[in-house]
Protein backbone atom coordinates (compact mmCIF):
# COMPACT_ATOMS: atom_id res chain seq x y z
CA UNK A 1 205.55 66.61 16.77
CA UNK A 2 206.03 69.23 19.48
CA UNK A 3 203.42 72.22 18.72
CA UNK A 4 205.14 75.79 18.13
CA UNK A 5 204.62 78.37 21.13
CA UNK A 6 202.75 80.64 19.13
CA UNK A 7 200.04 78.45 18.79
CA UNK A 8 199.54 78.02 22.23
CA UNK A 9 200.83 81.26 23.83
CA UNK A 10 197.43 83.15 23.57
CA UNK A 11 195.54 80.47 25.81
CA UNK A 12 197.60 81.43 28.62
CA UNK A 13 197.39 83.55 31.41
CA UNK A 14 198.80 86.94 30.76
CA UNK A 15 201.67 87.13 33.33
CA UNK A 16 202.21 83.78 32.07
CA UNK A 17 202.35 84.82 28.63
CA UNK A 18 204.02 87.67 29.18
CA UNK A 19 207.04 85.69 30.71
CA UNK A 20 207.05 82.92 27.81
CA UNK A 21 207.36 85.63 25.47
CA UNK A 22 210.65 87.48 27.42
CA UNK A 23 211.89 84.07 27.49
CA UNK A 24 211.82 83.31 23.79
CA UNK A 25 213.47 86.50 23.39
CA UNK A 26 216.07 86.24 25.82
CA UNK A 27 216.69 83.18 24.03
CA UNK A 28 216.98 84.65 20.80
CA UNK A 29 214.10 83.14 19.04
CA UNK A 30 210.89 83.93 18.30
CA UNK A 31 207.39 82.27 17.86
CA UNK A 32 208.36 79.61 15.56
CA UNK A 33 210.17 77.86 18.46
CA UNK A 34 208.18 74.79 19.55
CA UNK A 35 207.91 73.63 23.02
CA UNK A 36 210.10 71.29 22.85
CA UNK A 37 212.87 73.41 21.74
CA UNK A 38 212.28 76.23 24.61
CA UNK A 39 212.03 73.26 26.79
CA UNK A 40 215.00 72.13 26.08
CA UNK A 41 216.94 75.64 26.60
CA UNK A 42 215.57 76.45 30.12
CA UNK A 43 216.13 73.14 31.43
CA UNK A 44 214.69 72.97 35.13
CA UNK A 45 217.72 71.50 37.05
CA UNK A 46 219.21 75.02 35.44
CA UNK A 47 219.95 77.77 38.48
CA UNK A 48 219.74 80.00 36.43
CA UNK A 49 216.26 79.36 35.45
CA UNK A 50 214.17 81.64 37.67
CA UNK A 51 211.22 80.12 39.69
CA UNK A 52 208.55 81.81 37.82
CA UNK A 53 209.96 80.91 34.15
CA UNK A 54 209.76 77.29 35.55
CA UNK A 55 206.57 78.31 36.60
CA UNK A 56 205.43 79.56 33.24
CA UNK A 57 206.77 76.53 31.34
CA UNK A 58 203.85 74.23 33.54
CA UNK A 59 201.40 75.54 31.40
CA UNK A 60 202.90 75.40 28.62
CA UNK A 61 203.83 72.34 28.35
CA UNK A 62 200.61 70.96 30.25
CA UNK A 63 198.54 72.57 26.88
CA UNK A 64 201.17 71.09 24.30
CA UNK A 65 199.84 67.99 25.69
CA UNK A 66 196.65 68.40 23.84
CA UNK A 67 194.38 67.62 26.85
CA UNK A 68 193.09 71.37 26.58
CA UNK A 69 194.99 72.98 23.55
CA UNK A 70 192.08 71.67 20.98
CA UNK A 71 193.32 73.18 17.61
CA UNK A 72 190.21 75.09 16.11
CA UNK A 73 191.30 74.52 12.00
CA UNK A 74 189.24 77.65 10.44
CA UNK A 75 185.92 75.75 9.97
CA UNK A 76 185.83 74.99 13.96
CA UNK A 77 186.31 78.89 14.90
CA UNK A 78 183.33 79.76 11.99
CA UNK A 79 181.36 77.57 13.62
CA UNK A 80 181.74 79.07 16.66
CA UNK A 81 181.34 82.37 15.78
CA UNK A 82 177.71 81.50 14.24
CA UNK A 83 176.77 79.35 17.01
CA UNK A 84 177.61 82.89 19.43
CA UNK A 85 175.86 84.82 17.21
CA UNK A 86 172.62 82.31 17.73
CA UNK A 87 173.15 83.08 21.33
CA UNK A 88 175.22 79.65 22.72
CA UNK A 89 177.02 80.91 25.27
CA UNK A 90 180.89 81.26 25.46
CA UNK A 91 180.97 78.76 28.64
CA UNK A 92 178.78 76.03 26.27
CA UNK A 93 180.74 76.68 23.49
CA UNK A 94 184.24 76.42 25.27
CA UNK A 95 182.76 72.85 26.82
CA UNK A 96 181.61 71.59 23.27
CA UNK A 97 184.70 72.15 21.59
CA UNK A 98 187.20 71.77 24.48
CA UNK A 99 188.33 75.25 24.15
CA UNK A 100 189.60 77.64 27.08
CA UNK A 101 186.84 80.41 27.15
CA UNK A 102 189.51 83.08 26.10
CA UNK A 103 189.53 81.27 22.74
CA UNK A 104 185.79 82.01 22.32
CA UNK A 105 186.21 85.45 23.39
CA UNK A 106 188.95 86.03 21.03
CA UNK A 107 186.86 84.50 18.45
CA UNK A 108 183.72 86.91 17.98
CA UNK A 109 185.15 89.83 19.93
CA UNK A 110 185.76 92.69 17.14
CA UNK A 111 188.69 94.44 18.57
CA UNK A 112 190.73 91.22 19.29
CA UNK A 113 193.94 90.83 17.22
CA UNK A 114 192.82 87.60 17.15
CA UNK A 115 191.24 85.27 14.33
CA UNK A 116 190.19 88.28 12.26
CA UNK A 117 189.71 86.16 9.26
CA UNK A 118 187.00 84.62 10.49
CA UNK A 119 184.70 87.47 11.71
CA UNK A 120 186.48 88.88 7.50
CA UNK A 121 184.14 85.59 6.74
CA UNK A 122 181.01 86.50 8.18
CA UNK A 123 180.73 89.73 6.78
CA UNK A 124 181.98 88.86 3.42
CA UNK A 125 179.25 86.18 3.23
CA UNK A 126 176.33 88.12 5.69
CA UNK A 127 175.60 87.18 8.59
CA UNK A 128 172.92 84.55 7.27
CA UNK A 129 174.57 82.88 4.58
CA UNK A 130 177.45 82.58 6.95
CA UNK A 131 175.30 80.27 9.64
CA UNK A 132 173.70 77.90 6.81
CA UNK A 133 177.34 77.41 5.46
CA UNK A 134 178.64 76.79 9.09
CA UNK A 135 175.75 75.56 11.28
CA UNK A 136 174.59 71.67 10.36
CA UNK A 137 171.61 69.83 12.29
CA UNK A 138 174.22 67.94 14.20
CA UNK A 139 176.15 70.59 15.42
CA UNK A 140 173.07 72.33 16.10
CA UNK A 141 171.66 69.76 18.57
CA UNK A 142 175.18 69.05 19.85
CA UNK A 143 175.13 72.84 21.12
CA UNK A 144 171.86 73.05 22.19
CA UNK A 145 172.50 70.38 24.19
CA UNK A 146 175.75 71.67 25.67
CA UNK A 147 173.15 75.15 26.60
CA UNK A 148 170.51 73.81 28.05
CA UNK A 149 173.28 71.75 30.64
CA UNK A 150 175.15 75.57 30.74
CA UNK A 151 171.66 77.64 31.61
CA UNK A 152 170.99 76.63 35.34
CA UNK A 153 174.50 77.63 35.93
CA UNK A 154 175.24 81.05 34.46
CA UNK A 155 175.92 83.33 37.39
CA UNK A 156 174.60 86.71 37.35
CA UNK A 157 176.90 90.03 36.87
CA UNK A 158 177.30 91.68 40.36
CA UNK A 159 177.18 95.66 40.46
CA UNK A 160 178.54 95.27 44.11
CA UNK A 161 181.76 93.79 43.28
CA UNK A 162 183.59 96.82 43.37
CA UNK A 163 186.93 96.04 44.33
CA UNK A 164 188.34 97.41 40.87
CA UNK A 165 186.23 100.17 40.23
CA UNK A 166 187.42 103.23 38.84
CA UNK A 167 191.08 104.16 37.21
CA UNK A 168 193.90 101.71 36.52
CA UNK A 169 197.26 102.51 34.58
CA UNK A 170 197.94 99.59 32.53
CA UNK A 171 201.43 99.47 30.27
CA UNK A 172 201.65 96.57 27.49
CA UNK A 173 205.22 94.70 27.71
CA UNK A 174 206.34 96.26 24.33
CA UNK A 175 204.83 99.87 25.53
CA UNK A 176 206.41 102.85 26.13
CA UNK A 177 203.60 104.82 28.26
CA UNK A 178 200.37 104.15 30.35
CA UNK A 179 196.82 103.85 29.37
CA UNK A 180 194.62 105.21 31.45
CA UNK A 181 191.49 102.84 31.74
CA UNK A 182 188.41 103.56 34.04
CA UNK A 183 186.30 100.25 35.03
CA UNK A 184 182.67 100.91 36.02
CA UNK A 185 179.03 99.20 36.38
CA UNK A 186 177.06 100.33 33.39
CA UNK A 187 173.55 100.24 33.35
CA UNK A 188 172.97 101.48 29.51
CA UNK A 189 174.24 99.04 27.94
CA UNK A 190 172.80 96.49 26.03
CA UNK A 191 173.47 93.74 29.40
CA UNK A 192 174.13 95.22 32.41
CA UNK A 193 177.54 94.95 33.86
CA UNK A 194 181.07 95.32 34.43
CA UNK A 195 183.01 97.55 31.20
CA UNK A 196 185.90 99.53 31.26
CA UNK A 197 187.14 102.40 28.81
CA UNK A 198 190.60 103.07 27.42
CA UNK A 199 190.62 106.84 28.06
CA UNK A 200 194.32 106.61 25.74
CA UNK A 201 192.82 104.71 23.22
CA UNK A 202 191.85 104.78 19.80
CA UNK A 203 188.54 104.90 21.03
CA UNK A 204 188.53 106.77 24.41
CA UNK A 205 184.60 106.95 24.52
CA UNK A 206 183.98 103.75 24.00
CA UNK A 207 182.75 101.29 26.18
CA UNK A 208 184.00 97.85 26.20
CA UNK A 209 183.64 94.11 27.54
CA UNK A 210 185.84 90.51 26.60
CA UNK A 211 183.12 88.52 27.20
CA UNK A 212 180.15 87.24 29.44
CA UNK A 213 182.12 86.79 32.55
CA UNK A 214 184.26 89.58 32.26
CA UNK A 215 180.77 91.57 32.90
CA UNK A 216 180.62 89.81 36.14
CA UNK A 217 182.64 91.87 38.55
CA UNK A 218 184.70 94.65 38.30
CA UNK A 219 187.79 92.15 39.02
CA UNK A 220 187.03 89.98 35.75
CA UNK A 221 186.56 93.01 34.01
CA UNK A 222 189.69 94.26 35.14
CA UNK A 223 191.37 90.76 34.45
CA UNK A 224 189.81 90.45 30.64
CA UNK A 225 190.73 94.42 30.06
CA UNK A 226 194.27 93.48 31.12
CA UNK A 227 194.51 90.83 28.34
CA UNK A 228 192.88 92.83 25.89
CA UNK A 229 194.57 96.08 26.17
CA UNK A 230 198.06 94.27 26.19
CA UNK A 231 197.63 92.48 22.89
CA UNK A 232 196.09 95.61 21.46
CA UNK A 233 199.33 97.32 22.67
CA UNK A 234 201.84 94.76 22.01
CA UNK A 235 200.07 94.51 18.35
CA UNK A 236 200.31 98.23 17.81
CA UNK A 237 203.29 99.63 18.82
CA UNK A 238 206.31 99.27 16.05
């Protein structure tokens, strides 16, 4: 059975995602569609299907597949989360459970729109009951195994890579104005790196990261901001 789109959508690039979404609409659907279906209405011997919603169906349909849409049922993503709070690392855990990293990131990052029932797990149980109820001796070994194979390879965040430094104007698809959003190398907090702060926001003080390699450079800070602060915009405006 042909997945739905909106359980694949948010592995996706954003421009990608972005254009899957205008298409369902267009279409006059929503997220209940399955591939198959919007597959089936933008047909690509169809001129009038533009060259980058061909594009965007690739992906798409590549992930339906299964060879890297995994479905994470709710004990997967639990595990996950207590495994990242143990400190396994997002690119160990992505490899162990066949997972884009995004996933991961979406998983134990507290402003994502994303899987908010689990991280509504962890602190209704505390934070230790929660990793005896979700972290076995197998799936212990399995992802301390998948670290020590990840360690010799992390890369190290670069405070030179300053091709995005400084202010951006980002506007969500669904958005009616601009954020304002500053990207800078930040040396106070708690790892080094690349963060960026929505100076529109909810929380316009506040410094933020989506991840371990969005700390990296100011480019995949600027790349995980974009995905972050279009959810958050696409989630909150009416």
């Amino acid at each position: 059975m042909s997945q739905k789109v909106n359980d694949i959508i948010d592995t996706l690039e954003l421009s990608v995602k972005i254009t899957i979404r205008n298409m369902v609409a267009k279409a006059g659907a929503n997220g209940e569609i399955t591939v198959d279906q919007l597959l089936a209405l933008y047909p690509h011997t169809d001129p009038n299907v533009t060259r980058d919603e061909r594009l965007a169906l690739v992906p798409l349909r590549y992930r339906e597949t299964g060879k890297f849409a995994a479905k994470l049922d709710f004990q997967k993503r639990c595990e996950i989360l207590a495994l990242y709070r143990k400190g396994i690392t997002r690119e160990a855990l992505a490899a162990m459970y066949n997972v884009d990293r995004r996933t991961i990131t979406h998983i134990y990052t507290q402003q994502s729109p994303h899987y908010k029932n689990v991280r509504q797990e962890e602190v209704g149980l505390g934070p230790v009951k929660f990793a005896d109820m979700y972290i076995n001796d197998d799936i212990l070994n399995r992802a301390l195994t998948y670290k020590q194979e990840k360690d010799g390879e992390k890369p190290v965040n670069n405070k030179f890579a300053r091709g995005k430094a400084g202010v951006h104007n980002v506007r969500g698809n669904m958005c009616e104005y601009q954020h304002r959003v500053i990207i800078e190398w930040r040396e106070d907090q708690q790892i080094p790196g690349w963060y960026y702060r929505d100076l529109d926001g909810d929380n316009p003080l506040q410094w933020f990261s989506t991840g371990e390699d969005s700390l990296r450079t100011s480019q995949s800070c600027y790349s995980g901001m974009l995905t972050d602060i279009t959810d958050r915009l696409q989630i909150n405006t009416p």
